[in-house]
PDB file of N, CA and C in Angstrom:
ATOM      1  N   UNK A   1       0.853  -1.165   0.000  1.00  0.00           N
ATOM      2  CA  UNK A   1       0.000   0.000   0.000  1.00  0.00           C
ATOM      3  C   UNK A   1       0.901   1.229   0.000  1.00  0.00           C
ATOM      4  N   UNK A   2       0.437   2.024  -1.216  1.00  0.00           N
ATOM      5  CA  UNK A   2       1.249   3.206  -1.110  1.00  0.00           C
ATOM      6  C   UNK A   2       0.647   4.281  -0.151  1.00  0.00           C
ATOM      7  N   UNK A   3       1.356   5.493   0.449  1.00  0.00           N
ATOM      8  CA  UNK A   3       0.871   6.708   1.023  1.00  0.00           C
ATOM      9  C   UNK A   3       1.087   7.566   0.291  1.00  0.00           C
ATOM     10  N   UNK A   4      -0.349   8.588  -0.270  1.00  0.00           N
ATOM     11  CA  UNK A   4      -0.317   9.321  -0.720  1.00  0.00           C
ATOM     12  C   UNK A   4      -1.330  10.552  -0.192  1.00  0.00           C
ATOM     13  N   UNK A   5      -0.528  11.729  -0.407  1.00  0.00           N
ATOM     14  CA  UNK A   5      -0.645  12.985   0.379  1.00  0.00           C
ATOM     15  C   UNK A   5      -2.400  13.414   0.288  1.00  0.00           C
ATOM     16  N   UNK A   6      -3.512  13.753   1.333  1.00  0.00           N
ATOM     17  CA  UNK A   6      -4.264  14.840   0.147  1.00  0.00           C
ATOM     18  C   UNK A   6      -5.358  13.828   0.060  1.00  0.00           C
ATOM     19  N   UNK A   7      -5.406  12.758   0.354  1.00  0.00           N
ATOM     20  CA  UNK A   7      -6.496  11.685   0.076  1.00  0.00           C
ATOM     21  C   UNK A   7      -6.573  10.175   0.709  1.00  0.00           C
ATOM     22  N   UNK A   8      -7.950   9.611  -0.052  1.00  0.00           N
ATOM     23  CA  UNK A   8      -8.270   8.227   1.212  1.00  0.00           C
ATOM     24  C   UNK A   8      -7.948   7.267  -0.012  1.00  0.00           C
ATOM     25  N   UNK A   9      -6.895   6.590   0.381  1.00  0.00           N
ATOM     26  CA  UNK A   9      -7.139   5.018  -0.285  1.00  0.00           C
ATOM     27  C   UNK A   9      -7.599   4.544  -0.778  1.00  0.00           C
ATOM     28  N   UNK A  10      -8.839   4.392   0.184  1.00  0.00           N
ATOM     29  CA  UNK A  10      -9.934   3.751  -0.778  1.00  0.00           C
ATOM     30  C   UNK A  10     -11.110   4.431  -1.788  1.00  0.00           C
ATOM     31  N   UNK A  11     -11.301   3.460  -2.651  1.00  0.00           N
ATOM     32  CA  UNK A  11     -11.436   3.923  -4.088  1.00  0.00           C
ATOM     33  C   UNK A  11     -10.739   4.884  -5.067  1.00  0.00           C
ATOM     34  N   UNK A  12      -9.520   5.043  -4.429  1.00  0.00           N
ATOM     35  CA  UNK A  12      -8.581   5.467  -5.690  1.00  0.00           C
ATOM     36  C   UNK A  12      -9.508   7.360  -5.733  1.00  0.00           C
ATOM     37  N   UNK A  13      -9.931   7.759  -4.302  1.00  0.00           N
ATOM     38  CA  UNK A  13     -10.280   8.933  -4.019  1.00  0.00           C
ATOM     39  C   UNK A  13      -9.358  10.385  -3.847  1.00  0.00           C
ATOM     40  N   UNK A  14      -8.099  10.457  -4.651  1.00  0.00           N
ATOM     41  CA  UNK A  14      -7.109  11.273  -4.071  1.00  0.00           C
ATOM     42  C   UNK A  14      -7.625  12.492  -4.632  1.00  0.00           C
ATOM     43  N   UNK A  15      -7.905  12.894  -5.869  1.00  0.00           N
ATOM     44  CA  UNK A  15      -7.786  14.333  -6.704  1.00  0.00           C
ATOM     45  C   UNK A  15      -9.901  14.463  -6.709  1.00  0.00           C
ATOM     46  N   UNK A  16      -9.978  15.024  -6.157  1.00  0.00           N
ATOM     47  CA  UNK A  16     -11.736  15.367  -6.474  1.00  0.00           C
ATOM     48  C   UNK A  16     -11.732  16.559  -7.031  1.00  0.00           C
ATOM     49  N   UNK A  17     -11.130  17.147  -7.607  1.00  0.00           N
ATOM     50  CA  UNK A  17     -11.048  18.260  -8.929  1.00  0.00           C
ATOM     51  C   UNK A  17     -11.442  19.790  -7.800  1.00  0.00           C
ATOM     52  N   UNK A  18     -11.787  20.374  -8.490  1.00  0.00           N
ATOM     53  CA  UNK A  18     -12.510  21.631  -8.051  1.00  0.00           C
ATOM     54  C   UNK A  18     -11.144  22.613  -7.298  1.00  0.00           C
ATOM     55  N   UNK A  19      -9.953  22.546  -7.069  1.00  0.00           N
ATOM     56  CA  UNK A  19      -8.800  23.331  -6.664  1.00  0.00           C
ATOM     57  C   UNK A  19      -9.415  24.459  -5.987  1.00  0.00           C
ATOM     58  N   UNK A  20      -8.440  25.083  -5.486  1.00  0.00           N
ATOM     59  CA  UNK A  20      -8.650  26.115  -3.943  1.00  0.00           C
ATOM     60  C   UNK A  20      -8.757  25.324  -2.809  1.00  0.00           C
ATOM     61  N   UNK A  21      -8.547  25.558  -1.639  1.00  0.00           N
ATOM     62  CA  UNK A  21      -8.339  24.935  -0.564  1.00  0.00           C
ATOM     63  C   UNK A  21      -9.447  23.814  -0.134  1.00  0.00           C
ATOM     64  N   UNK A  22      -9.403  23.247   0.971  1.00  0.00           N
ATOM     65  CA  UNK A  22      -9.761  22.174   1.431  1.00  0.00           C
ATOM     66  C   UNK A  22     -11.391  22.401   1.772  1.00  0.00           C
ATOM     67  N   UNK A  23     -11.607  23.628   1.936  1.00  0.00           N
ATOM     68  CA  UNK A  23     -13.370  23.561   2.734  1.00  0.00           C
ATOM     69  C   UNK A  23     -14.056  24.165   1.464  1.00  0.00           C
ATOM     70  N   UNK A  24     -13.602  24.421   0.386  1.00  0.00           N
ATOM     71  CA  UNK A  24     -14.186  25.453  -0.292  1.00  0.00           C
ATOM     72  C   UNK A  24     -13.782  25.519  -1.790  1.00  0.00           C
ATOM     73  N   UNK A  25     -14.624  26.022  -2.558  1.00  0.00           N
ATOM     74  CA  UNK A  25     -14.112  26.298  -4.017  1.00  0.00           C
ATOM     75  C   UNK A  25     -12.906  27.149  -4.132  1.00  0.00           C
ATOM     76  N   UNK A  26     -12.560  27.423  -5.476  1.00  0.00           N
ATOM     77  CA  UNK A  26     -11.308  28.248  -5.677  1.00  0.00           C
ATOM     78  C   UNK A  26     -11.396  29.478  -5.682  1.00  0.00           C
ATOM     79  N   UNK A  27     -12.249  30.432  -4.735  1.00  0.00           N
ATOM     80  CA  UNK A  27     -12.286  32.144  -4.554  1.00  0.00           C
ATOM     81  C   UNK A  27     -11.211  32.348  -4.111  1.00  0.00           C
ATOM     82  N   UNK A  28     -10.533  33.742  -3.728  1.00  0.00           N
ATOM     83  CA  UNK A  28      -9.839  34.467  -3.335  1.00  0.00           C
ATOM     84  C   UNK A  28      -8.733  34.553  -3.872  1.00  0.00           C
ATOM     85  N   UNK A  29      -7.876  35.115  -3.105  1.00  0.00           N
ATOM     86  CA  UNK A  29      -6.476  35.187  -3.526  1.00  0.00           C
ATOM     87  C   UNK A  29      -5.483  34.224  -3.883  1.00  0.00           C
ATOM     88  N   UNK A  30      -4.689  33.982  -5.042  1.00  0.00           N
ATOM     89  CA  UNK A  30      -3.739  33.046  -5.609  1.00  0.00           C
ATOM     90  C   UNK A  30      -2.375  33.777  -4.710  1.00  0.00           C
ATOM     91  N   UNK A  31      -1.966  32.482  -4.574  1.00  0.00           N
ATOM     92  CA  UNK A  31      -0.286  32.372  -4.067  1.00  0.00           C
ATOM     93  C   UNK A  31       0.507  33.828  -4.426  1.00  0.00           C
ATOM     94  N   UNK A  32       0.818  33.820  -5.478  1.00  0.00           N
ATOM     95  CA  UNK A  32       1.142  34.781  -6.707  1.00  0.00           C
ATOM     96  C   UNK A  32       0.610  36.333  -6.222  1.00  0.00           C
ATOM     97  N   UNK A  33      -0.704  36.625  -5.833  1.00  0.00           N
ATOM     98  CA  UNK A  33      -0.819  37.947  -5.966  1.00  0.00           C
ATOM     99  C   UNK A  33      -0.817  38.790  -4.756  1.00  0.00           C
ATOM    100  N   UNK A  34      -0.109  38.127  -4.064  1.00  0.00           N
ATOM    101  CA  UNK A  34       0.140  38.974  -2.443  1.00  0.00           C
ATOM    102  C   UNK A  34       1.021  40.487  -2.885  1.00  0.00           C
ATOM    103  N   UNK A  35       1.119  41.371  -2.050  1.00  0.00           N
ATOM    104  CA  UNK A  35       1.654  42.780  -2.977  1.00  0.00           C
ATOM    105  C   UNK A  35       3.011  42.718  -2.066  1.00  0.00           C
ATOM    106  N   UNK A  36       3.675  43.956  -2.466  1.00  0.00           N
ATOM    107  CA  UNK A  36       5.110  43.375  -2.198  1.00  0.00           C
ATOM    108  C   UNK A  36       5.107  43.603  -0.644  1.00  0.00           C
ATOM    109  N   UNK A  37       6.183  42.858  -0.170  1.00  0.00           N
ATOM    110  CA  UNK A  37       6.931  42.228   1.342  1.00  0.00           C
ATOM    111  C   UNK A  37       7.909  43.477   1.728  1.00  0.00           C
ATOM    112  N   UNK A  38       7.558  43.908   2.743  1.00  0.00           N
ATOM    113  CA  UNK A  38       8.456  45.043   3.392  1.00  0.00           C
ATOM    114  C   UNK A  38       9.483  44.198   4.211  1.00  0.00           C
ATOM    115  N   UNK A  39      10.447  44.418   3.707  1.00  0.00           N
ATOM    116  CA  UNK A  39      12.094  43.360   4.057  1.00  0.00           C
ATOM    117  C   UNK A  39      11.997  43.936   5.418  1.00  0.00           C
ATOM    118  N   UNK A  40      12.029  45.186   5.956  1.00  0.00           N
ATOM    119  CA  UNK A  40      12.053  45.868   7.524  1.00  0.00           C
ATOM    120  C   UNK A  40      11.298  45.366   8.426  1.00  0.00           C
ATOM    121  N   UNK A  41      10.638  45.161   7.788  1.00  0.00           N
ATOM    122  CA  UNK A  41       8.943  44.344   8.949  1.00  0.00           C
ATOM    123  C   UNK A  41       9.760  43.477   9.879  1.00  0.00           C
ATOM    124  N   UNK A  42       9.718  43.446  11.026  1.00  0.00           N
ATOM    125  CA  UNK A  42      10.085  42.397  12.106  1.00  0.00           C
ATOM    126  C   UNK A  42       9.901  40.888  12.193  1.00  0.00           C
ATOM    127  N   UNK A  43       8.804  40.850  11.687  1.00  0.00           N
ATOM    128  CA  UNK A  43       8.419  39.473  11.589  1.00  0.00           C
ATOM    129  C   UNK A  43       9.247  39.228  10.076  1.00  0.00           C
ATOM    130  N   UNK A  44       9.097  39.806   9.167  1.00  0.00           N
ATOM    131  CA  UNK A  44       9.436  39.005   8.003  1.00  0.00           C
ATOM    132  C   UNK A  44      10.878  38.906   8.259  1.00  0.00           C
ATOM    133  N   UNK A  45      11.549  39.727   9.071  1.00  0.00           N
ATOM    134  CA  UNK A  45      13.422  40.054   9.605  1.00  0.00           C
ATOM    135  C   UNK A  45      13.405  38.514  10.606  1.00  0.00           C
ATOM    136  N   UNK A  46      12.372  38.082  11.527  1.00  0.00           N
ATOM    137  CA  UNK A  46      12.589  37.004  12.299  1.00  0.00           C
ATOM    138  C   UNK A  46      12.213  36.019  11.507  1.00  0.00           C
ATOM    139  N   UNK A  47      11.433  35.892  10.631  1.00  0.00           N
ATOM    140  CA  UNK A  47      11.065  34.652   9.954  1.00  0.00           C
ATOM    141  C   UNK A  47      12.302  34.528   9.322  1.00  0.00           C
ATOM    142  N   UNK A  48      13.166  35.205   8.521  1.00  0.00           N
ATOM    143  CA  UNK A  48      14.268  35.574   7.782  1.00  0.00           C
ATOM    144  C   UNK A  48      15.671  34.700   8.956  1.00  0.00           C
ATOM    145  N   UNK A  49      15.714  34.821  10.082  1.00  0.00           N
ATOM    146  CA  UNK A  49      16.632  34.485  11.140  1.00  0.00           C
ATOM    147  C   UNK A  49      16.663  32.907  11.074  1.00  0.00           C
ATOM    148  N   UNK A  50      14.954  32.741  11.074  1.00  0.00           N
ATOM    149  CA  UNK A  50      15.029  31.308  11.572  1.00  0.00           C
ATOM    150  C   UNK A  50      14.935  30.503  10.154  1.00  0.00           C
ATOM    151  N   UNK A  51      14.662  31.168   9.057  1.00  0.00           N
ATOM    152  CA  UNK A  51      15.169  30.266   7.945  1.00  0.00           C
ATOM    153  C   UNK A  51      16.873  30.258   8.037  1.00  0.00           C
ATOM    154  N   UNK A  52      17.214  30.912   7.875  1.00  0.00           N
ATOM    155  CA  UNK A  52      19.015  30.985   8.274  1.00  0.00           C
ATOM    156  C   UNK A  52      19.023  29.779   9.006  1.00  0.00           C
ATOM    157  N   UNK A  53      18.805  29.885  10.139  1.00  0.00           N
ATOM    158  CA  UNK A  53      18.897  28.767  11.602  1.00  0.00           C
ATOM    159  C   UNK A  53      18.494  27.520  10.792  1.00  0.00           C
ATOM    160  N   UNK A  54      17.341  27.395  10.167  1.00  0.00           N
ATOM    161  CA  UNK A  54      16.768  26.109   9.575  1.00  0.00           C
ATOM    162  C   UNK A  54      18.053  25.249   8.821  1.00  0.00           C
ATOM    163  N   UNK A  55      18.528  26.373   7.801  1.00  0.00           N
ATOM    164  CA  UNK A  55      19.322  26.164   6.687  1.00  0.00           C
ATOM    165  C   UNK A  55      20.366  25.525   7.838  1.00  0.00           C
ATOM    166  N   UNK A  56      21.367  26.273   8.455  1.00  0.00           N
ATOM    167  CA  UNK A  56      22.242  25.872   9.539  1.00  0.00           C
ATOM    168  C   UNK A  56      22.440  24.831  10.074  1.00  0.00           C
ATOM    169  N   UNK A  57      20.951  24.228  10.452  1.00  0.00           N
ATOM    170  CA  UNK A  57      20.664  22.702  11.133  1.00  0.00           C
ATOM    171  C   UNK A  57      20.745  21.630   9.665  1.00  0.00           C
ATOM    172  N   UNK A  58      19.972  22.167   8.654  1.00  0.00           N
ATOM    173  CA  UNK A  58      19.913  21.223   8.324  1.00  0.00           C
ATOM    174  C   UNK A  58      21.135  20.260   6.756  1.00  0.00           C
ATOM    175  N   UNK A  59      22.204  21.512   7.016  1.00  0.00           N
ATOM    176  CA  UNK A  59      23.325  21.251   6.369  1.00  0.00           C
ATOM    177  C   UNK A  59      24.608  20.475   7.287  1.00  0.00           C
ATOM    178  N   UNK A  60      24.128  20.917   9.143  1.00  0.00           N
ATOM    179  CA  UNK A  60      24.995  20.233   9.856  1.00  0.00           C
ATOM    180  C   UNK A  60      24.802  18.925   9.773  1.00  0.00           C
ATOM    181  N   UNK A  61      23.131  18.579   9.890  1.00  0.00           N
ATOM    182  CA  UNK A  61      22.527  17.424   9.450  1.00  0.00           C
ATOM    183  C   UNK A  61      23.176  16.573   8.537  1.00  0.00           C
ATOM    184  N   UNK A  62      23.436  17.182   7.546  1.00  0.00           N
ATOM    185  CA  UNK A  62      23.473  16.523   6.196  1.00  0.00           C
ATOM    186  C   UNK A  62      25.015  16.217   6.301  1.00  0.00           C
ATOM    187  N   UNK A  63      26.091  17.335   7.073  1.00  0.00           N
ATOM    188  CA  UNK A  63      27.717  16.499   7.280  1.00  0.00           C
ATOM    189  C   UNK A  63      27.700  15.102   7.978  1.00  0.00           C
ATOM    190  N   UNK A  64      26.511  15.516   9.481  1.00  0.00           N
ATOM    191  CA  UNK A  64      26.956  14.283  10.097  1.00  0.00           C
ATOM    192  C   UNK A  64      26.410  12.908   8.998  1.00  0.00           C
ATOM    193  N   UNK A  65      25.543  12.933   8.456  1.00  0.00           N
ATOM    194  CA  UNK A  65      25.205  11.837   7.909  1.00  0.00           C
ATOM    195  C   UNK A  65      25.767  11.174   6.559  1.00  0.00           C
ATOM    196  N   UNK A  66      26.466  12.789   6.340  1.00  0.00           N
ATOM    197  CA  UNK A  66      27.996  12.238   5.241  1.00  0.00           C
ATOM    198  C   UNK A  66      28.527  11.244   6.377  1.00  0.00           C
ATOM    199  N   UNK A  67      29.504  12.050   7.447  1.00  0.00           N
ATOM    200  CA  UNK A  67      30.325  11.351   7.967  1.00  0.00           C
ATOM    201  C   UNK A  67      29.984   9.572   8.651  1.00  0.00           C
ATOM    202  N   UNK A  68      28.579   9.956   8.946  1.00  0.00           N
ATOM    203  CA  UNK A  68      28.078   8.374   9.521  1.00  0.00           C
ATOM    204  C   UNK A  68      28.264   7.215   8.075  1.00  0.00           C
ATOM    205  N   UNK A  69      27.796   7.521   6.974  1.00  0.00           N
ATOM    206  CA  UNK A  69      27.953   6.556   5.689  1.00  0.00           C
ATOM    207  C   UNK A  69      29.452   6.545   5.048  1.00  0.00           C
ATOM    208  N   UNK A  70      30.279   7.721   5.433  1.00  0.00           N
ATOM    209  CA  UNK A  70      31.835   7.417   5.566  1.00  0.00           C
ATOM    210  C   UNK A  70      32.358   6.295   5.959  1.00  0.00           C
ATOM    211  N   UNK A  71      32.114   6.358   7.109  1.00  0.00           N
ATOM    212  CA  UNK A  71      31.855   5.171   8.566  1.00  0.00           C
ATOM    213  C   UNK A  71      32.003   3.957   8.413  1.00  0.00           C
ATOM    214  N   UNK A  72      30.546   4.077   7.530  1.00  0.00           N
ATOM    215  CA  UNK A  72      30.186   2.444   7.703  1.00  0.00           C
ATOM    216  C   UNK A  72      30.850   1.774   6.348  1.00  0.00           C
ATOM    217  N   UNK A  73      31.356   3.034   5.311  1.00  0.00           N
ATOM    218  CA  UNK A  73      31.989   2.212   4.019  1.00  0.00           C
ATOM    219  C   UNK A  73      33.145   1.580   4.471  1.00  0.00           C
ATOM    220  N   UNK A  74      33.595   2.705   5.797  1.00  0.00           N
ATOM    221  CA  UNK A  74      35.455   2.136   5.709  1.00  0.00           C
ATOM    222  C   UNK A  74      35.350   1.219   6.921  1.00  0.00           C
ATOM    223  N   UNK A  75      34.097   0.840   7.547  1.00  0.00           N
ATOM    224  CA  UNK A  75      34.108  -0.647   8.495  1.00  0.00           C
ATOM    225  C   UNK A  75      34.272  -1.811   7.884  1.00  0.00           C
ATOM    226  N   UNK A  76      33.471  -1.560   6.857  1.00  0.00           N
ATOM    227  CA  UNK A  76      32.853  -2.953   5.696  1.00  0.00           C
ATOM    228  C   UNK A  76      34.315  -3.232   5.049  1.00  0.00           C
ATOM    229  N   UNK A  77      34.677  -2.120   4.737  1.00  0.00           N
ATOM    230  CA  UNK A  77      36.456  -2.937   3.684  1.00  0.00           C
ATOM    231  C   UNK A  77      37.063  -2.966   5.029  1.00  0.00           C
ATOM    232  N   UNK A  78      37.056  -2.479   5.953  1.00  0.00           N
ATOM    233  CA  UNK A  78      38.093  -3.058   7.165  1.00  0.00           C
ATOM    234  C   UNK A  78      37.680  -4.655   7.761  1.00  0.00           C
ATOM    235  N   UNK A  79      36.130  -4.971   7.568  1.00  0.00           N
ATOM    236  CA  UNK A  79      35.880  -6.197   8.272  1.00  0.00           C
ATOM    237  C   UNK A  79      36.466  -7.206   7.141  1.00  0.00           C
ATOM    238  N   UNK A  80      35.638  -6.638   5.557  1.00  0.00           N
ATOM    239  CA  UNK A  80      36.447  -7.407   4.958  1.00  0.00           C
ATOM    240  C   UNK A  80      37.605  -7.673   4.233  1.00  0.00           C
ATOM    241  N   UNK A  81      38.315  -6.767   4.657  1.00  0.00           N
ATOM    242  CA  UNK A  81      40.257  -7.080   4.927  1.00  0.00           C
ATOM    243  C   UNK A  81      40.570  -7.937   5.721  1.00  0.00           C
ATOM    244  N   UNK A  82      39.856  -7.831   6.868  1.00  0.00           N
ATOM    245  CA  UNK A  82      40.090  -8.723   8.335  1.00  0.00           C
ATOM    246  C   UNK A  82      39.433 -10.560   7.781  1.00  0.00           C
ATOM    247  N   UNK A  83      38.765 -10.496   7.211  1.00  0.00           N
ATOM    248  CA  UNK A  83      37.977 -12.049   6.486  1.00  0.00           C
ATOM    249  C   UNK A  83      39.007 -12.329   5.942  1.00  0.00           C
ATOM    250  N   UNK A  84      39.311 -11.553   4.850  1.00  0.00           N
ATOM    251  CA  UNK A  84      40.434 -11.995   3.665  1.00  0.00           C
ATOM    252  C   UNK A  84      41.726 -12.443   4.354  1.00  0.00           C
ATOM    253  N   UNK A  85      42.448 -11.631   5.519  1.00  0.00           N
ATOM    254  CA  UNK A  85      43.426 -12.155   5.975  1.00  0.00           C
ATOM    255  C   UNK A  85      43.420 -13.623   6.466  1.00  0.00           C
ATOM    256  N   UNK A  86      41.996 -13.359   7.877  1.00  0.00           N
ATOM    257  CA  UNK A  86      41.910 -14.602   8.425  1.00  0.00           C
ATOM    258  C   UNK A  86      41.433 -15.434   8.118  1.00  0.00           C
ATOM    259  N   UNK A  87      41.307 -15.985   6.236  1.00  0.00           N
ATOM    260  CA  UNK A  87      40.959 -16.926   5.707  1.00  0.00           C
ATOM    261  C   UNK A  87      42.266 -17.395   5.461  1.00  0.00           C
ATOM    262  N   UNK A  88      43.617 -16.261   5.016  1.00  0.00           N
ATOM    263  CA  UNK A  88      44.531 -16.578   3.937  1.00  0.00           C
ATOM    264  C   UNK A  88      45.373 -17.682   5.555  1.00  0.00           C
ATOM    265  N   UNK A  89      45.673 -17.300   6.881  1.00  0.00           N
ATOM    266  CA  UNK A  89      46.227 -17.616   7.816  1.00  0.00           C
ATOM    267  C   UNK A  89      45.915 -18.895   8.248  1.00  0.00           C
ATOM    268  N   UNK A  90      44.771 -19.310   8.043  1.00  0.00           N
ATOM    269  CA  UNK A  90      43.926 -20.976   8.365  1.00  0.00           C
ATOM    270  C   UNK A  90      44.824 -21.955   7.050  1.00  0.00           C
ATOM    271  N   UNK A  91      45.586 -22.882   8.161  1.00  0.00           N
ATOM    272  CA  UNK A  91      46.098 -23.793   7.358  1.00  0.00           C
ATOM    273  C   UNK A  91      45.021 -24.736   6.566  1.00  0.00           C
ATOM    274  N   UNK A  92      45.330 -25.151   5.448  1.00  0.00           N
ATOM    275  CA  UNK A  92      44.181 -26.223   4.971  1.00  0.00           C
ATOM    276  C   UNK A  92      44.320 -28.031   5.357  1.00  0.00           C
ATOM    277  N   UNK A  93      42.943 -28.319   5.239  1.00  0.00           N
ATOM    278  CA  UNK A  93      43.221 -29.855   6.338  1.00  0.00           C
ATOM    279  C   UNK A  93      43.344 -30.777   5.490  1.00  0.00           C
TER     280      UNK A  93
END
């Protein structure tokens, strides 16, 4: 069973047409026509901070999980270096 965003499973009910939000037809305002953003505004200056902060976390994120799959490549050729030796060292019977 797949998960998909926005809809029920059953009967293959995801897209019921009609666009604009969830309670209602498509009146009002589109994405697009908000008028322009005063950069000074406080809130848009703190929303502005914590995207920074977001970005911040989620690039530290993304080293450690370089470094964790680093990790586990150079365990795997170290375990199996360690096989290869301690096969070559076993006398044969």
């Amino acid at each position: 069973m797949s998960y998909h965003r926005g809809g029920h499973r059953r009967g293959n009910n995801f897209n019921r047409g009609g666009g604009g939000n969830r309670h209602g037809g498509g009146g009002g305002k589109r994405h697009g026509d908000a008028g322009p953003v005063d950069e000074n505004n406080p809130v848009v200056l703190q929303f502005r901070e914590y995207a920074r902060e977001l970005d911040e976390k989620h690039d530290r994120y993304e080293r450690i999980v370089k470094c964790s799959r680093d990790i586990t490549i150079e365990s795997k050729r170290i375990i199996f270096l360690l096989h290869t030796v301690d096969s070559k060292l076993v006398p044969p019977n």
